[in-house]
PDB file of N, CA and C in Angstrom:
ATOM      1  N   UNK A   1       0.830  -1.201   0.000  1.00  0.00           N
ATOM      2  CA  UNK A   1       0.000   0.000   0.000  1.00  0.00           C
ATOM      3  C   UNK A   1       0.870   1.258   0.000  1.00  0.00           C
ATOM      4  N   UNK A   2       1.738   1.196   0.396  1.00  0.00           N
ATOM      5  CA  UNK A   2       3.282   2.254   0.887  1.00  0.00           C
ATOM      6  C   UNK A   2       3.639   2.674  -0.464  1.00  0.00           C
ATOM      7  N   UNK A   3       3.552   1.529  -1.623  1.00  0.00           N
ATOM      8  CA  UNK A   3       3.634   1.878  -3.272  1.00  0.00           C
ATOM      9  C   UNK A   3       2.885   2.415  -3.710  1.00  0.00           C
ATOM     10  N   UNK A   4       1.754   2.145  -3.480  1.00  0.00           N
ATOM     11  CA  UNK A   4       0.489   3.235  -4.107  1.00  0.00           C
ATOM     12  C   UNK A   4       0.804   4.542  -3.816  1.00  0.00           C
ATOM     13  N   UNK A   5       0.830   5.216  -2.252  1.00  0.00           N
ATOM     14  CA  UNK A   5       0.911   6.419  -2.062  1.00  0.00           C
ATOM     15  C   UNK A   5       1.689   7.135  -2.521  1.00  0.00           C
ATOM     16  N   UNK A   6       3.123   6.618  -2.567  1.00  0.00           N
ATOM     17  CA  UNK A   6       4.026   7.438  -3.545  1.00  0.00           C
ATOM     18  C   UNK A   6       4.190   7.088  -4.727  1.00  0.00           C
ATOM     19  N   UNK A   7       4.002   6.389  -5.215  1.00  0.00           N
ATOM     20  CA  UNK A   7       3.678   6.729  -6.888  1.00  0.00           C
ATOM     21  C   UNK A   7       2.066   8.041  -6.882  1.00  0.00           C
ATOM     22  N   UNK A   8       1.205   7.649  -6.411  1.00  0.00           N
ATOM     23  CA  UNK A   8       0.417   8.977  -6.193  1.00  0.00           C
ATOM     24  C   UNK A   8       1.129  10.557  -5.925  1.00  0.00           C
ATOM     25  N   UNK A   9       1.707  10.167  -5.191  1.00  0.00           N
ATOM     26  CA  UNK A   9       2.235  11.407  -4.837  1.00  0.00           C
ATOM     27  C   UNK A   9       3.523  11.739  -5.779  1.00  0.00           C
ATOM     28  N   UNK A  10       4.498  11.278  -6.314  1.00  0.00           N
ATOM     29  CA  UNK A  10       4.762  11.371  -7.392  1.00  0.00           C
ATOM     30  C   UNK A  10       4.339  11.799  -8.416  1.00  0.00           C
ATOM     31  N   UNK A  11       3.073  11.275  -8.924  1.00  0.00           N
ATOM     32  CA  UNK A  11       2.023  11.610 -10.356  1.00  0.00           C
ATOM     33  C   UNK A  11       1.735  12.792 -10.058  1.00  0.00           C
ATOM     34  N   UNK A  12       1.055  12.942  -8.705  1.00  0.00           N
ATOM     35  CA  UNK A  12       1.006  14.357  -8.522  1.00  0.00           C
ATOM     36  C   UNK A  12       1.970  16.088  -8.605  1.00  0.00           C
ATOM     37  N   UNK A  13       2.888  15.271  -8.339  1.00  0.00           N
ATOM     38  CA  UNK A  13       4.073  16.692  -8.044  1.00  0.00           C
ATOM     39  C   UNK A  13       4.307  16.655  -9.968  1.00  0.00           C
ATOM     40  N   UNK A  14       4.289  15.484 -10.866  1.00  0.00           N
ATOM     41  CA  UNK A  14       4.931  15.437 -12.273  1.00  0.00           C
ATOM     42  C   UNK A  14       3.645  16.330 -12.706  1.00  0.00           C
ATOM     43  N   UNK A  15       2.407  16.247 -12.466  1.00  0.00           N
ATOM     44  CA  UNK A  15       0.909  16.882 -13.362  1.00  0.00           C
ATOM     45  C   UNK A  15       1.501  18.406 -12.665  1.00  0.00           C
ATOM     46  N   UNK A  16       1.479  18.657 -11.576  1.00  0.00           N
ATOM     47  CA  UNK A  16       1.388  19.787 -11.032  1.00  0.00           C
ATOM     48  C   UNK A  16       2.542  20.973 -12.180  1.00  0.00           C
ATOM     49  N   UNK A  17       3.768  20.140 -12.101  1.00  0.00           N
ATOM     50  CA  UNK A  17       4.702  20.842 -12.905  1.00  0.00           C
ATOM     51  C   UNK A  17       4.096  20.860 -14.480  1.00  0.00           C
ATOM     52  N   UNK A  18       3.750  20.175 -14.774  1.00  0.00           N
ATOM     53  CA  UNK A  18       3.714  20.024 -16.788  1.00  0.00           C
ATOM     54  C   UNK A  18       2.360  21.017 -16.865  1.00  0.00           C
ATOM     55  N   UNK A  19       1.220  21.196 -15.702  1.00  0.00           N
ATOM     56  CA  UNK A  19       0.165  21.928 -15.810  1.00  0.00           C
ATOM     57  C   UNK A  19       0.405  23.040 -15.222  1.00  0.00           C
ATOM     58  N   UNK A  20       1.694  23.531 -15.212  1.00  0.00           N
ATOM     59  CA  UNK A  20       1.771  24.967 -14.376  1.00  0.00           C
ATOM     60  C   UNK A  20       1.529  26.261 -15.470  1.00  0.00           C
ATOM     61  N   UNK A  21       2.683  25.720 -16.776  1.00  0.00           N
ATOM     62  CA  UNK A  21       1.834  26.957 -17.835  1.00  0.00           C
ATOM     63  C   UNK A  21       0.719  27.041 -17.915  1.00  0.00           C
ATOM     64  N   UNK A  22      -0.063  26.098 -18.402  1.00  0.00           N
ATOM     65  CA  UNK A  22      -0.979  26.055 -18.632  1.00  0.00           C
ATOM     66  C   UNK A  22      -2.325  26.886 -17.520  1.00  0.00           C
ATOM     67  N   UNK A  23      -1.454  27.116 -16.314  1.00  0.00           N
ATOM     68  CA  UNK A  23      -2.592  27.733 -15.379  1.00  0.00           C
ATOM     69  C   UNK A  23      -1.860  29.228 -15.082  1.00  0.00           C
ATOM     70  N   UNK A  24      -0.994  29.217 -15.746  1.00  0.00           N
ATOM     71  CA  UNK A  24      -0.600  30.520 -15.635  1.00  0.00           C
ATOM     72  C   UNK A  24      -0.969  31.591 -16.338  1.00  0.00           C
ATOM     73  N   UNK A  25      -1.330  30.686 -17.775  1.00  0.00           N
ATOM     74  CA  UNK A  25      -1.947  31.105 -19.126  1.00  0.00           C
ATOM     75  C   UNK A  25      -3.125  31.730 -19.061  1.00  0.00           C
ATOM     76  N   UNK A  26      -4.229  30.946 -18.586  1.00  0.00           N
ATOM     77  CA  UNK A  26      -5.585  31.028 -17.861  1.00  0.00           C
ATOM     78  C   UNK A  26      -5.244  32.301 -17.553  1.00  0.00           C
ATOM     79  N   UNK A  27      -4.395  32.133 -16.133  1.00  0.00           N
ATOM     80  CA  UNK A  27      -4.209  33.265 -14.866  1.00  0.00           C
ATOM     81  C   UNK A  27      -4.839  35.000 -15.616  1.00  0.00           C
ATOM     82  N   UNK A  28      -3.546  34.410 -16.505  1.00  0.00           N
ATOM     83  CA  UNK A  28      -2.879  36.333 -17.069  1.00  0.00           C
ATOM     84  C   UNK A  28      -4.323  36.582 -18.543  1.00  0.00           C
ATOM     85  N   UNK A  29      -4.723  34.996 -18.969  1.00  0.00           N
ATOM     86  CA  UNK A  29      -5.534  35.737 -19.987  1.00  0.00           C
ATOM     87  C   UNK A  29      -7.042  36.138 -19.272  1.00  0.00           C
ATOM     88  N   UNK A  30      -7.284  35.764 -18.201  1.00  0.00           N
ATOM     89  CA  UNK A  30      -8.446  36.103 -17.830  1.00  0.00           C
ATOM     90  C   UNK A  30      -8.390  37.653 -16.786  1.00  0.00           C
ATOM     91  N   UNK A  31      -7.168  38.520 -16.837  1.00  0.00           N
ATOM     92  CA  UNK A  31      -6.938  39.667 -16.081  1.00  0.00           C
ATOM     93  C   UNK A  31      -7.728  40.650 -16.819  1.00  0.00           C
ATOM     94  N   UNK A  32      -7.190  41.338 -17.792  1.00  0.00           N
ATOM     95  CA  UNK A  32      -7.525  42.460 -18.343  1.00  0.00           C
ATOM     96  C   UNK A  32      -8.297  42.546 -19.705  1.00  0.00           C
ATOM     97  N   UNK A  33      -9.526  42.478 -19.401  1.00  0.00           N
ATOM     98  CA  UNK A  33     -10.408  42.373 -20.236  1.00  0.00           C
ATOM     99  C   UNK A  33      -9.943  41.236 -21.819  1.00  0.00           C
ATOM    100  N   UNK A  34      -9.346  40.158 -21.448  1.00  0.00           N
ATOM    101  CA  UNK A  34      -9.682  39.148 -22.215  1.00  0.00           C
ATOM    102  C   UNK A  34      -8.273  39.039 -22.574  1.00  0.00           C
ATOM    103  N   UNK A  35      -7.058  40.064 -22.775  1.00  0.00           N
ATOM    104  CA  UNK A  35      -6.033  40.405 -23.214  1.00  0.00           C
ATOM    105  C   UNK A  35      -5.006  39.474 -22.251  1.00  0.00           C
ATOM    106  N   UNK A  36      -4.301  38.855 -22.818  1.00  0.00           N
ATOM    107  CA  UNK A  36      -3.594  37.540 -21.729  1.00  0.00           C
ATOM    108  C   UNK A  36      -2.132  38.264 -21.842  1.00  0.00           C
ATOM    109  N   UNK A  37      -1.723  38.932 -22.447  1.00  0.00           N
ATOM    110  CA  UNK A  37      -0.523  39.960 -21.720  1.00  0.00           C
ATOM    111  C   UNK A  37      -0.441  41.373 -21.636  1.00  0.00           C
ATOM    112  N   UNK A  38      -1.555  41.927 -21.479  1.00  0.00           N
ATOM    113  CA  UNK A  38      -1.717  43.494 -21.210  1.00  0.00           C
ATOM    114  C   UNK A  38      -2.180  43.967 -22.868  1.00  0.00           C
ATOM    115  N   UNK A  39      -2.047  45.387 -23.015  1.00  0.00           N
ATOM    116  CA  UNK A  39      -2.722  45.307 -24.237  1.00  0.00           C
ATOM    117  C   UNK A  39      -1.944  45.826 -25.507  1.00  0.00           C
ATOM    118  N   UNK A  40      -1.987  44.359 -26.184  1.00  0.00           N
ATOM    119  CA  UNK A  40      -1.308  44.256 -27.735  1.00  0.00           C
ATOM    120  C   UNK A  40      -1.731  44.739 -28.855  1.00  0.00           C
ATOM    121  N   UNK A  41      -0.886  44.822 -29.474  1.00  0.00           N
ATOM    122  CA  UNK A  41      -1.515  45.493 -30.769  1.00  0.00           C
ATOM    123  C   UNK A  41      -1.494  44.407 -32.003  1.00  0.00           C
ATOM    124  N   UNK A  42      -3.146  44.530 -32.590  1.00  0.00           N
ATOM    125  CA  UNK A  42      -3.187  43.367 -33.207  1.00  0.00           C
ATOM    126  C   UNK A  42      -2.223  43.604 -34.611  1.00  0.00           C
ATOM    127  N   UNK A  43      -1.867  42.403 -35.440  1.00  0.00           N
ATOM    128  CA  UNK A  43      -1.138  42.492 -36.421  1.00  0.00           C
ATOM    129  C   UNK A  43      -1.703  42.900 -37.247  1.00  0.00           C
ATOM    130  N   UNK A  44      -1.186  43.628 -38.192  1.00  0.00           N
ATOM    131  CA  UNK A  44      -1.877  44.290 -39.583  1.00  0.00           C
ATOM    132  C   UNK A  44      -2.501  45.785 -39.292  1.00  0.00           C
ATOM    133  N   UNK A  45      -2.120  46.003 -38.611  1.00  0.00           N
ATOM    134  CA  UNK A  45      -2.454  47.546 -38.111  1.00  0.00           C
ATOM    135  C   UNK A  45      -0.921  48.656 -38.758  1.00  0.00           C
ATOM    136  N   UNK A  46       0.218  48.669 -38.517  1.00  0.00           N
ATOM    137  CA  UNK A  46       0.819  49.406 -39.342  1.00  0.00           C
ATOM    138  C   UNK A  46       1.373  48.598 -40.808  1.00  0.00           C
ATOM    139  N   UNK A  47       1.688  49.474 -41.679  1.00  0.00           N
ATOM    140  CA  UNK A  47       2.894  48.408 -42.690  1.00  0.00           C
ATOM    141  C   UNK A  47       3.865  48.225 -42.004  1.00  0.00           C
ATOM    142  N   UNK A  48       4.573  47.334 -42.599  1.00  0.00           N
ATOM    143  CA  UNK A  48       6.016  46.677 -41.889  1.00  0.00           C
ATOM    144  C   UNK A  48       6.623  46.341 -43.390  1.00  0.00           C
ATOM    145  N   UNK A  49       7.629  46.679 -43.487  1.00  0.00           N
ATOM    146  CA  UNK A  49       8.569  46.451 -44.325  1.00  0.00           C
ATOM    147  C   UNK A  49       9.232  44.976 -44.393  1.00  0.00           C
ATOM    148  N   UNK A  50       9.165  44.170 -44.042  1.00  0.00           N
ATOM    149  CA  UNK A  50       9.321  43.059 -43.833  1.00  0.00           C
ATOM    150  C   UNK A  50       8.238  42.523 -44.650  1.00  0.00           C
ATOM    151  N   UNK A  51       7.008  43.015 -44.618  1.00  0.00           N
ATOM    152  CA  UNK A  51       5.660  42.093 -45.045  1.00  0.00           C
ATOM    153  C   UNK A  51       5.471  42.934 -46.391  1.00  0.00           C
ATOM    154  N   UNK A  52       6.107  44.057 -46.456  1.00  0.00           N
ATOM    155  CA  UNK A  52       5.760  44.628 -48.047  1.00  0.00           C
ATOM    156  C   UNK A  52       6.773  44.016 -49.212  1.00  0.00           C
ATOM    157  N   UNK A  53       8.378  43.625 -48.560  1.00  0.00           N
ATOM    158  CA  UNK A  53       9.045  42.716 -49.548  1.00  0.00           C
ATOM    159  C   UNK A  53       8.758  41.166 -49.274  1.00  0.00           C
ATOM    160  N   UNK A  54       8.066  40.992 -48.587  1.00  0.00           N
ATOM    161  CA  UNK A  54       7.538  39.449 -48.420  1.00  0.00           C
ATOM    162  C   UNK A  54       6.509  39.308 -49.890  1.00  0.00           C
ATOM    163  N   UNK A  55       5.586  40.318 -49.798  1.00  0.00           N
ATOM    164  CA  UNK A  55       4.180  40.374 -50.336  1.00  0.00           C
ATOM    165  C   UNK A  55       4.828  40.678 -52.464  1.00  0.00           C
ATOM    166  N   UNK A  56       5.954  41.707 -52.041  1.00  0.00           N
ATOM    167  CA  UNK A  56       6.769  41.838 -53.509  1.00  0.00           C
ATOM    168  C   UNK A  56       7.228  40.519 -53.928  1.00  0.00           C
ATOM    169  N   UNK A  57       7.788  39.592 -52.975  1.00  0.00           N
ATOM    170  CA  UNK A  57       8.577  38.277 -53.591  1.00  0.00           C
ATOM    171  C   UNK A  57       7.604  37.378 -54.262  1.00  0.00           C
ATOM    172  N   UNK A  58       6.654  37.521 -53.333  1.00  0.00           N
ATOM    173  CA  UNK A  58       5.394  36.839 -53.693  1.00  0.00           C
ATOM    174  C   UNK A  58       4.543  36.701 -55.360  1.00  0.00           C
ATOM    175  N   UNK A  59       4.600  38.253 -55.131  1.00  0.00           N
ATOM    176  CA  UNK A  59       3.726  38.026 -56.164  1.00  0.00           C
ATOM    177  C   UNK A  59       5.151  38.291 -57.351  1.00  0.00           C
ATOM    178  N   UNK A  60       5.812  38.471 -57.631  1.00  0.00           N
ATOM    179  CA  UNK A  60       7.043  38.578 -58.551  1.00  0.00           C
ATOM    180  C   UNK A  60       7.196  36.940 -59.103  1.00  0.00           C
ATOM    181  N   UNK A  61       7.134  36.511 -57.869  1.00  0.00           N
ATOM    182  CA  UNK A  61       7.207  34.650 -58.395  1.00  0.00           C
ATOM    183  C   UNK A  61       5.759  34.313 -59.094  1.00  0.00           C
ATOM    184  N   UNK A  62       4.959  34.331 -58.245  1.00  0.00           N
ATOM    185  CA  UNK A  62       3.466  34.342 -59.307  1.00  0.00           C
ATOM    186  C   UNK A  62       3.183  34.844 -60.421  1.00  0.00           C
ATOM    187  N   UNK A  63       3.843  35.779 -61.323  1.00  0.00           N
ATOM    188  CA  UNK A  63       4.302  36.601 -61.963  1.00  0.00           C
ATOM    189  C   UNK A  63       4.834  35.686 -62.976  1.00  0.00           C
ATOM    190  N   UNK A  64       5.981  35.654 -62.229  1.00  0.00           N
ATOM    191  CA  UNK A  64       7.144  34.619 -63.018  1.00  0.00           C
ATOM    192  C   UNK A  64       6.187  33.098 -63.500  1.00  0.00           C
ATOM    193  N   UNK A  65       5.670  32.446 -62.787  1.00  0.00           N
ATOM    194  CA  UNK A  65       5.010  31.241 -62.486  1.00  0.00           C
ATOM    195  C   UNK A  65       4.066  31.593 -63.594  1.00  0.00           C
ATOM    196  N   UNK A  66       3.143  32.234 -63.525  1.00  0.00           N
ATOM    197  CA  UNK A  66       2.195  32.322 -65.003  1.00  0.00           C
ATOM    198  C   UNK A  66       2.500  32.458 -65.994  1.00  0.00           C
ATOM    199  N   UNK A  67       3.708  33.346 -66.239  1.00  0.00           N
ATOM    200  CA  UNK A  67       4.227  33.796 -67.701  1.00  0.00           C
ATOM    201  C   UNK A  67       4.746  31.809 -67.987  1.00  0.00           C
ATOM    202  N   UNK A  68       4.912  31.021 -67.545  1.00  0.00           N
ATOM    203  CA  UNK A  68       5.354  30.037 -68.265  1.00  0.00           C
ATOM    204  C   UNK A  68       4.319  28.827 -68.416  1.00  0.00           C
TER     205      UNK A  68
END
C-alpha cells in the first residue's frame, strides 16, 4: 500500500509541474479584459517592411510562375 501512495504522490508533483503553464496562461488571460498579456496590438495595423518585400517576392514569383 506504501507503493500506491508514492507513486500517487509522485504523479502528482509530475501533473502539477507540466500543468503549471498552462494555469498561468488562464491566470494572465483572464486579467484584463480578455487580453492575456496586457494590451497588444493586433497584427496588420501598421505596414512593416518586412511584409511589403515578403508580399513583392510573392507576387514577382506568381508573376514569373504564369508567364510560363
Amino acid at each position: 500500500m506504501g507503493g500506491v501512495i508514492e507513486l500517487l504522490i509522485v504523479m502528482m508533483i509530475i501533473a502539477s509541474a507540466v500543468f503549471a503553464p498552462l494555469g498561468y496562461f488562464i491566470y494572465k488571460y483572464t486579467q484584463k479584459n480578455a487580453e492575456p498579456f496586457g494590451n497588444t496590438e493586433p497584427h496588420g495595423d501598421k505596414p512593416s517592411f518586412v511584409n511589403d518585400v515578403a508580399e513583392t517576392a510573392i507576387h514577382y514569383i506568381k508573376s514569373k510562375l504564369a508567364k510560363k
